[in-house]
N, C-alpha and C. Protein backbone atom coordinates (compact mmCIF):
# COMPACT_ATOMS: atom_id res chain seq x y z
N UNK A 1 -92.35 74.03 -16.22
CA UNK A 1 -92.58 73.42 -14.93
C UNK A 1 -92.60 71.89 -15.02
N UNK A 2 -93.13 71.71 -16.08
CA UNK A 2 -92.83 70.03 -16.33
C UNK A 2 -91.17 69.33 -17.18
N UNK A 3 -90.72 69.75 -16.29
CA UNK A 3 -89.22 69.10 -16.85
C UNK A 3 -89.43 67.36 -17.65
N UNK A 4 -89.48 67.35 -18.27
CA UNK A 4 -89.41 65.37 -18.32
C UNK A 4 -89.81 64.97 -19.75
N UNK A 5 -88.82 63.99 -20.46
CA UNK A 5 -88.85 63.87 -21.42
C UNK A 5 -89.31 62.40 -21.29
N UNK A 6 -90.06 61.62 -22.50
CA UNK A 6 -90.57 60.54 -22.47
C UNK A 6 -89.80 59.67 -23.49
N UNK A 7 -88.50 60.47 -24.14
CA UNK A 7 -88.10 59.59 -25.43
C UNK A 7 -87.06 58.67 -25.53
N UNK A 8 -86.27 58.75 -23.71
CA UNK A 8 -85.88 57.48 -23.02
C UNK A 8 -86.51 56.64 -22.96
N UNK A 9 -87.72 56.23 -22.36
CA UNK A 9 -88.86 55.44 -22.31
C UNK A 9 -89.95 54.79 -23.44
N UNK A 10 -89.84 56.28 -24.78
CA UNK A 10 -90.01 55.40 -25.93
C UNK A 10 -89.32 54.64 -26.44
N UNK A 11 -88.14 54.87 -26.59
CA UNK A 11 -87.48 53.95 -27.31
C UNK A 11 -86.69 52.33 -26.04
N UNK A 12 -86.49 52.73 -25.00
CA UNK A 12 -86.71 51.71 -24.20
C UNK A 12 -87.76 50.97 -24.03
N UNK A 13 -88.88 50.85 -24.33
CA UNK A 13 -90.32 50.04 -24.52
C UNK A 13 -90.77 50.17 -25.79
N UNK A 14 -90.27 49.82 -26.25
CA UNK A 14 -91.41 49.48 -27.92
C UNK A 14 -92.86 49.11 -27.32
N UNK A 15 -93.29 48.12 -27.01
CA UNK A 15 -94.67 47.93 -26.44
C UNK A 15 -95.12 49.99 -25.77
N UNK A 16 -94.94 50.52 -25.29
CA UNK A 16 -95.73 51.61 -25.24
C UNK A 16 -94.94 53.03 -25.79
N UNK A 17 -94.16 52.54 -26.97
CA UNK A 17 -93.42 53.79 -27.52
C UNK A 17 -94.18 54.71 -28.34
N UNK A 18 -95.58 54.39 -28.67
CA UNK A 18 -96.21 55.65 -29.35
C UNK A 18 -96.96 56.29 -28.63
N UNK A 19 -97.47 55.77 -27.21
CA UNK A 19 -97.92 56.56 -26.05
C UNK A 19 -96.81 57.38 -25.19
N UNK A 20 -95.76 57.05 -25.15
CA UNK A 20 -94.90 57.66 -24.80
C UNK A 20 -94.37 59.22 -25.56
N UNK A 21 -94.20 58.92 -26.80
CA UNK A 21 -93.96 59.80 -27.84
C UNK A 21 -95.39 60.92 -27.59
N UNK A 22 -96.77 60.32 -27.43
CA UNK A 22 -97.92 61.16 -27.77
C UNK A 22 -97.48 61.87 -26.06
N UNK A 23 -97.04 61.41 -25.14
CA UNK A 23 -97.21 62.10 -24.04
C UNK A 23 -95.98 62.80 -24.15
N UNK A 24 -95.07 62.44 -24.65
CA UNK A 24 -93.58 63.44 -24.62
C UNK A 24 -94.27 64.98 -25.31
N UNK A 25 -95.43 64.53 -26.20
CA UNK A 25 -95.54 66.42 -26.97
C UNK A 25 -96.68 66.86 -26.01
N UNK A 26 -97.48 65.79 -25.23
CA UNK A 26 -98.48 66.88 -24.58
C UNK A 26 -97.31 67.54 -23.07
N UNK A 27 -96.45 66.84 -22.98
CA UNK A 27 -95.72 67.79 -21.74
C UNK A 27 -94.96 69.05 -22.53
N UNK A 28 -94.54 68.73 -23.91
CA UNK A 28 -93.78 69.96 -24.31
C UNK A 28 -94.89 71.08 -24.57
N UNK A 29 -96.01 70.83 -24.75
CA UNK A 29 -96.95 71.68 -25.08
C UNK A 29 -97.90 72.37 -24.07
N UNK A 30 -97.71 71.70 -22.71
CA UNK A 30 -97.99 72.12 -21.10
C UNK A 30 -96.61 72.41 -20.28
N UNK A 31 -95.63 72.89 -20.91
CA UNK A 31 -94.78 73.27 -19.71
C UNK A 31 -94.86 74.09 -18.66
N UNK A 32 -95.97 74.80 -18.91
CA UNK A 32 -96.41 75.40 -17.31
C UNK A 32 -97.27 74.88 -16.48
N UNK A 33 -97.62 73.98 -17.10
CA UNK A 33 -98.23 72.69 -16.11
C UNK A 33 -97.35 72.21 -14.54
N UNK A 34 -97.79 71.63 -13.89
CA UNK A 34 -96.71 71.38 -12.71
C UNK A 34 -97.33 69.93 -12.75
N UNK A 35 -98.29 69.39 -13.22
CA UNK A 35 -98.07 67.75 -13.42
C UNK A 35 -98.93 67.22 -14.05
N UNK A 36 -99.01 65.67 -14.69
CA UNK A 36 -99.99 65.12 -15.70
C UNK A 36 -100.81 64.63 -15.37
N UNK A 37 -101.96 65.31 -16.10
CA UNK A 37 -103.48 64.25 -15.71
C UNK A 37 -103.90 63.33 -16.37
N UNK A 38 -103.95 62.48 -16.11
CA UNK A 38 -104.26 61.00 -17.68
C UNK A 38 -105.44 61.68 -17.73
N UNK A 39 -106.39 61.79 -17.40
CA UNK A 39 -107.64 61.98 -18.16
C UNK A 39 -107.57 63.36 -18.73
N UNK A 40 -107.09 64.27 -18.73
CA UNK A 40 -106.63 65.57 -19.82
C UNK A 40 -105.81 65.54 -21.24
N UNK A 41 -104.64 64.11 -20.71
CA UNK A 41 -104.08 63.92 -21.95
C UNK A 41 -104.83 63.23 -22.59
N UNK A 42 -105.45 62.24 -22.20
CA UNK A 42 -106.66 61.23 -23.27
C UNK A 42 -107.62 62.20 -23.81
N UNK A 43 -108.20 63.72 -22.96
CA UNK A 43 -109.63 63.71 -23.61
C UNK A 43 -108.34 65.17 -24.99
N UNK A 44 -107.26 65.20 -24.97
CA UNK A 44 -106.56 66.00 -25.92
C UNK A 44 -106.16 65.06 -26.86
N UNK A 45 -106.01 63.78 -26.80
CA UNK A 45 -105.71 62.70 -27.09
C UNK A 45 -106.22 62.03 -27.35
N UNK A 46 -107.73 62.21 -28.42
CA UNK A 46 -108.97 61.05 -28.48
C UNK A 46 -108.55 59.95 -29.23
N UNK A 47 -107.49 59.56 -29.94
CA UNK A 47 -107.15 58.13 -30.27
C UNK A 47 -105.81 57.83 -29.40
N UNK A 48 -105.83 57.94 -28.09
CA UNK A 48 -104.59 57.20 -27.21
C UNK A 48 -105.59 56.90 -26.52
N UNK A 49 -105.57 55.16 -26.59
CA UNK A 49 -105.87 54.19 -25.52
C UNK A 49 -105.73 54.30 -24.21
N UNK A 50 -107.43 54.14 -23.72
CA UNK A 50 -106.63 54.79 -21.87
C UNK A 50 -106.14 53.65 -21.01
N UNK A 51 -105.98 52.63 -21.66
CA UNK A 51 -105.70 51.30 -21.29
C UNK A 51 -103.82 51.49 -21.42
N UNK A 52 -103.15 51.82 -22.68
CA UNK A 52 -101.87 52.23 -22.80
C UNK A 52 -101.48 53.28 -22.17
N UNK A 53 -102.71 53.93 -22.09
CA UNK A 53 -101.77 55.63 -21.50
C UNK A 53 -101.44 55.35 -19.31
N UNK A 54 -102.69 54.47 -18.60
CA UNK A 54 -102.66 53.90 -17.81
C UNK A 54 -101.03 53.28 -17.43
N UNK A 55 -100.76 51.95 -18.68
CA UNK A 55 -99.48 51.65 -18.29
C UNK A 55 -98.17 52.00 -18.71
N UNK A 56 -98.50 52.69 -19.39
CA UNK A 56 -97.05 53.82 -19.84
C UNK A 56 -97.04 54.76 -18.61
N UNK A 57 -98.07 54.87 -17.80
CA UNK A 57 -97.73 56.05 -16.85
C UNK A 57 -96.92 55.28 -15.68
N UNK A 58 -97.45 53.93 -15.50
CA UNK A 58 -97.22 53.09 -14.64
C UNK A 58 -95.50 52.70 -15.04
N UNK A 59 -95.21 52.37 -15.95
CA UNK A 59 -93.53 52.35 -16.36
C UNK A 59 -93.21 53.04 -16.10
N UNK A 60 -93.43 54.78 -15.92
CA UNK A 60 -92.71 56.02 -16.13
C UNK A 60 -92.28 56.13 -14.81
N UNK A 61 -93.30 55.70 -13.85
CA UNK A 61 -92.96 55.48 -11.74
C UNK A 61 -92.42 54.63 -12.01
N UNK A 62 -92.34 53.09 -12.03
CA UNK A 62 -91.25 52.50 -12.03
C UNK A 62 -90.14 52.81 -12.44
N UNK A 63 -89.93 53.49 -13.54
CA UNK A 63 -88.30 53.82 -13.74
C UNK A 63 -88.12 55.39 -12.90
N UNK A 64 -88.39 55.55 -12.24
CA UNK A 64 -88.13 56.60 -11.40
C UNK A 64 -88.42 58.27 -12.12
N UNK A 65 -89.28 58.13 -13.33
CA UNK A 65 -89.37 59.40 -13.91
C UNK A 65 -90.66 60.40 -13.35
N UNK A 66 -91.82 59.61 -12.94
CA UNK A 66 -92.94 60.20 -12.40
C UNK A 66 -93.00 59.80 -10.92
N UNK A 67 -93.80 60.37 -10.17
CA UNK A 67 -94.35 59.86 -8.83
C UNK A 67 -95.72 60.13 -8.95
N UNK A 68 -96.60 59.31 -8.67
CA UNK A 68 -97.84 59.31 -8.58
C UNK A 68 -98.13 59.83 -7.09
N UNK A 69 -99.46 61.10 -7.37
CA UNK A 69 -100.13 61.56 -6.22
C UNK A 69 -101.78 61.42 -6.37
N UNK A 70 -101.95 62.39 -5.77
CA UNK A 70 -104.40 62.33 -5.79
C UNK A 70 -104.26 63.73 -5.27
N UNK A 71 -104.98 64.32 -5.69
CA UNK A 71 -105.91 65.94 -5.50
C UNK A 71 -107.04 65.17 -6.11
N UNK A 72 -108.06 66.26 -5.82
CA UNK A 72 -109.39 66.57 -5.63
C UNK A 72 -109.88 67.34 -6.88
N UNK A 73 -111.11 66.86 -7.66
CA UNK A 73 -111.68 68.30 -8.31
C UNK A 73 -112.70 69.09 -7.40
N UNK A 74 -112.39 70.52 -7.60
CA UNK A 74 -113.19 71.47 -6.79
C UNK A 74 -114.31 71.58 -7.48
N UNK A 75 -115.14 72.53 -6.52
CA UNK A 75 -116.79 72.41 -6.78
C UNK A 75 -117.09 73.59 -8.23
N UNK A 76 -115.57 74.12 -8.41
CA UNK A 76 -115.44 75.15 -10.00
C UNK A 76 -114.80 74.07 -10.98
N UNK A 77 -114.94 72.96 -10.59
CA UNK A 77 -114.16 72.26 -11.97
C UNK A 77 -112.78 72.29 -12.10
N UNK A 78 -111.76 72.72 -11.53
CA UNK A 78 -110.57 72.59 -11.47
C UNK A 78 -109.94 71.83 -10.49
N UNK A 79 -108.92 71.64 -10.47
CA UNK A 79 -108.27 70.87 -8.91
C UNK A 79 -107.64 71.51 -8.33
N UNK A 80 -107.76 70.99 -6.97
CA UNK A 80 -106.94 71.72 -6.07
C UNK A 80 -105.86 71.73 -5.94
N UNK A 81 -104.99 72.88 -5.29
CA UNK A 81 -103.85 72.69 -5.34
C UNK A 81 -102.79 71.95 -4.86
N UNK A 82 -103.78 70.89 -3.30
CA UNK A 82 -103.06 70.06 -2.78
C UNK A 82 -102.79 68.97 -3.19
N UNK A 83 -101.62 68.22 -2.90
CA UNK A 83 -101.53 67.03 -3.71
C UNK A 83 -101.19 65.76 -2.44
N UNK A 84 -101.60 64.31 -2.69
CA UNK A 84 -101.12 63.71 -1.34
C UNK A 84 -100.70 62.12 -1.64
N UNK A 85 -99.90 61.33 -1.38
CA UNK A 85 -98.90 60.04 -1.43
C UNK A 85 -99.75 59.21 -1.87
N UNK A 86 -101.27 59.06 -1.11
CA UNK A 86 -102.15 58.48 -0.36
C UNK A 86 -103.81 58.92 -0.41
N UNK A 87 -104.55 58.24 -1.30
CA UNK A 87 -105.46 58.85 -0.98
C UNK A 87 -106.01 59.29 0.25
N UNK A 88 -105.86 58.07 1.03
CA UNK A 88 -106.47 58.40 2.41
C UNK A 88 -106.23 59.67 3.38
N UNK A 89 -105.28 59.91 2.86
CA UNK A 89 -104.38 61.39 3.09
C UNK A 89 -105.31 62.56 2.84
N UNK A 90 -106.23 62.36 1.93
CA UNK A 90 -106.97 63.64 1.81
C UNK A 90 -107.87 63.99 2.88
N UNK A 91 -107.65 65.42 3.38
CA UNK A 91 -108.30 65.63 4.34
C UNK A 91 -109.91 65.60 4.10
N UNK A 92 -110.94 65.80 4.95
CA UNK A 92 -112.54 65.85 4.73
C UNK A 92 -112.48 67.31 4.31
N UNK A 93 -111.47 68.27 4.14
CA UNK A 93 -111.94 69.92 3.30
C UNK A 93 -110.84 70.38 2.93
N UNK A 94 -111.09 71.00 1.65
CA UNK A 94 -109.75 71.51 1.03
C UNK A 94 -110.37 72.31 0.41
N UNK A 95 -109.22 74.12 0.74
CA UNK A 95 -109.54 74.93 -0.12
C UNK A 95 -109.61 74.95 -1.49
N UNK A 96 -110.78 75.81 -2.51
CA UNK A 96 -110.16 75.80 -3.64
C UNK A 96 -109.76 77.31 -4.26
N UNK A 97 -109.38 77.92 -5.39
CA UNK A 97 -108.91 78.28 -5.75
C UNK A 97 -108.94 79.72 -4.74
N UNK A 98 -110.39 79.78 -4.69
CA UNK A 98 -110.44 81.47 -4.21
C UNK A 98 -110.49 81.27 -2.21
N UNK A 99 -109.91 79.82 -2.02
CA UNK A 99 -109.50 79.63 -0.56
C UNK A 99 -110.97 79.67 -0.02
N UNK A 100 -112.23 78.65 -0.35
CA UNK A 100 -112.96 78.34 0.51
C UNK A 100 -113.19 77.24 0.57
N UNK A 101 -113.83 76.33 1.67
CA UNK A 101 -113.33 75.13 2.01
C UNK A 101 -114.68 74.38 1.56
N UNK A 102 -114.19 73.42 0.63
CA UNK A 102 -115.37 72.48 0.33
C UNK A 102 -115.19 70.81 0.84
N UNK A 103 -116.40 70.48 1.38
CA UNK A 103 -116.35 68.56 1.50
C UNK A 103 -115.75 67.49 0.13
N UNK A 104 -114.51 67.32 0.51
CA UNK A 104 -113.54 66.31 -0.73
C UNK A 104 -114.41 65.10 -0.82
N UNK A 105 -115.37 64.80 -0.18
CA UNK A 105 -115.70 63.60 -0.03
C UNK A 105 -117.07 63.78 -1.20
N UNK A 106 -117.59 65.26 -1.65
CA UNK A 106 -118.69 65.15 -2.43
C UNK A 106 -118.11 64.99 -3.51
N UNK A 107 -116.47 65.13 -4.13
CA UNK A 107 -115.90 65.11 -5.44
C UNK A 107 -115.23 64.46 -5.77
N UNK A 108 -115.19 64.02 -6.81
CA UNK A 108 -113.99 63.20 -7.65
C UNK A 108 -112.26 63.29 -7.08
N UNK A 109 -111.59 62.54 -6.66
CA UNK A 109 -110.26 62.11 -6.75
C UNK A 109 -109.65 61.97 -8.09
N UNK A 110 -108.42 62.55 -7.75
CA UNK A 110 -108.16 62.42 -9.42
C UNK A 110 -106.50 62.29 -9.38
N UNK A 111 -106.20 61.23 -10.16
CA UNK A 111 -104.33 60.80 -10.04
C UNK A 111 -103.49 61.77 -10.79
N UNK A 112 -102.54 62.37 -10.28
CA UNK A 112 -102.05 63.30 -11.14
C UNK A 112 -100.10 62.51 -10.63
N UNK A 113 -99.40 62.98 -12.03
CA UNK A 113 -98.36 62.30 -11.78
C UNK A 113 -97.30 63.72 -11.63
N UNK A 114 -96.48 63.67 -10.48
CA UNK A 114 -95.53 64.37 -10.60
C UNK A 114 -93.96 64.04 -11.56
N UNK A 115 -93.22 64.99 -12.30
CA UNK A 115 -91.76 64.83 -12.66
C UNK A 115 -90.60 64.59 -11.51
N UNK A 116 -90.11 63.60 -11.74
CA UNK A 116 -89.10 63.52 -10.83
C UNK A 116 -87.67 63.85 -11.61
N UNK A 117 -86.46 64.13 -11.47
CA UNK A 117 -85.59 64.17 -12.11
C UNK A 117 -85.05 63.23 -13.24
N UNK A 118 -84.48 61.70 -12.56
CA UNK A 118 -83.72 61.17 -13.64
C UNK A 118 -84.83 60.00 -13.37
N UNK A 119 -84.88 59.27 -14.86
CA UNK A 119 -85.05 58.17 -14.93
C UNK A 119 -84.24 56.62 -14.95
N UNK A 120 -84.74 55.82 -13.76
CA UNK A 120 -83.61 54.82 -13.61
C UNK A 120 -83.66 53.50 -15.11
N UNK A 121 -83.53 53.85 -15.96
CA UNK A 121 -83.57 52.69 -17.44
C UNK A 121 -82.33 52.64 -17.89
């Protein structure tokens, strides 16, 4: 589910080519994932800088490989399944897993990056 390789982008950026490389194996190793959480790959990832992993994600939208969205963590610790452009976009209740509606406003926001097809580099 996660189509997207990072080893255009490593070797096009030396400055973040070993964060790139460390995130190219956590997507091969989540391909049923449907998108990346920086704070999942860092806490799998306890020596990648969340300062590098931040702007390697930020290169990866600029060259057209990710799109950045926001979901919610639910009141079970997982996120929801909605995803939105905009934080402000999040509604005041969103189902979670087993479809009952909790206040988004008591929980954490959380950036998750979608795969887009090609990268423009």
């Amino acid at each position: 589910m996660l189509p997207v390789s990072f080893e255009r982008l490593a070797n096009a950026d030396p400055e973040h080519s070993k964060t790139f490389s460390i995130l190219d194996q956590w997507v091969q190793s989540h391909q049923d994932w449907r998108w990346i959480v920086p704070g999942i790959v860092a806490r799998d990832n306890p020596f990648l800088d969340a300062y590098d992993l931040a702007e390697a994600l930020q290169v990866a939208v600029a060259a057209g490989l990710l799109r950045l969205q926001y979901t919610v963590l639910t009141p079970s610790g997982v996120l929801a399944n909605d995803s939105f452009d905009d934080p402000r976009e999040v509604p005041p209740e969103l189902p979670d897993r087993q479809e009952n509606f909790f206040a988004t406003s008591n929980y954490p926001l959380v950036p998750v990056y979608f795969p887009l097809r090609m990268a423009r580099i």
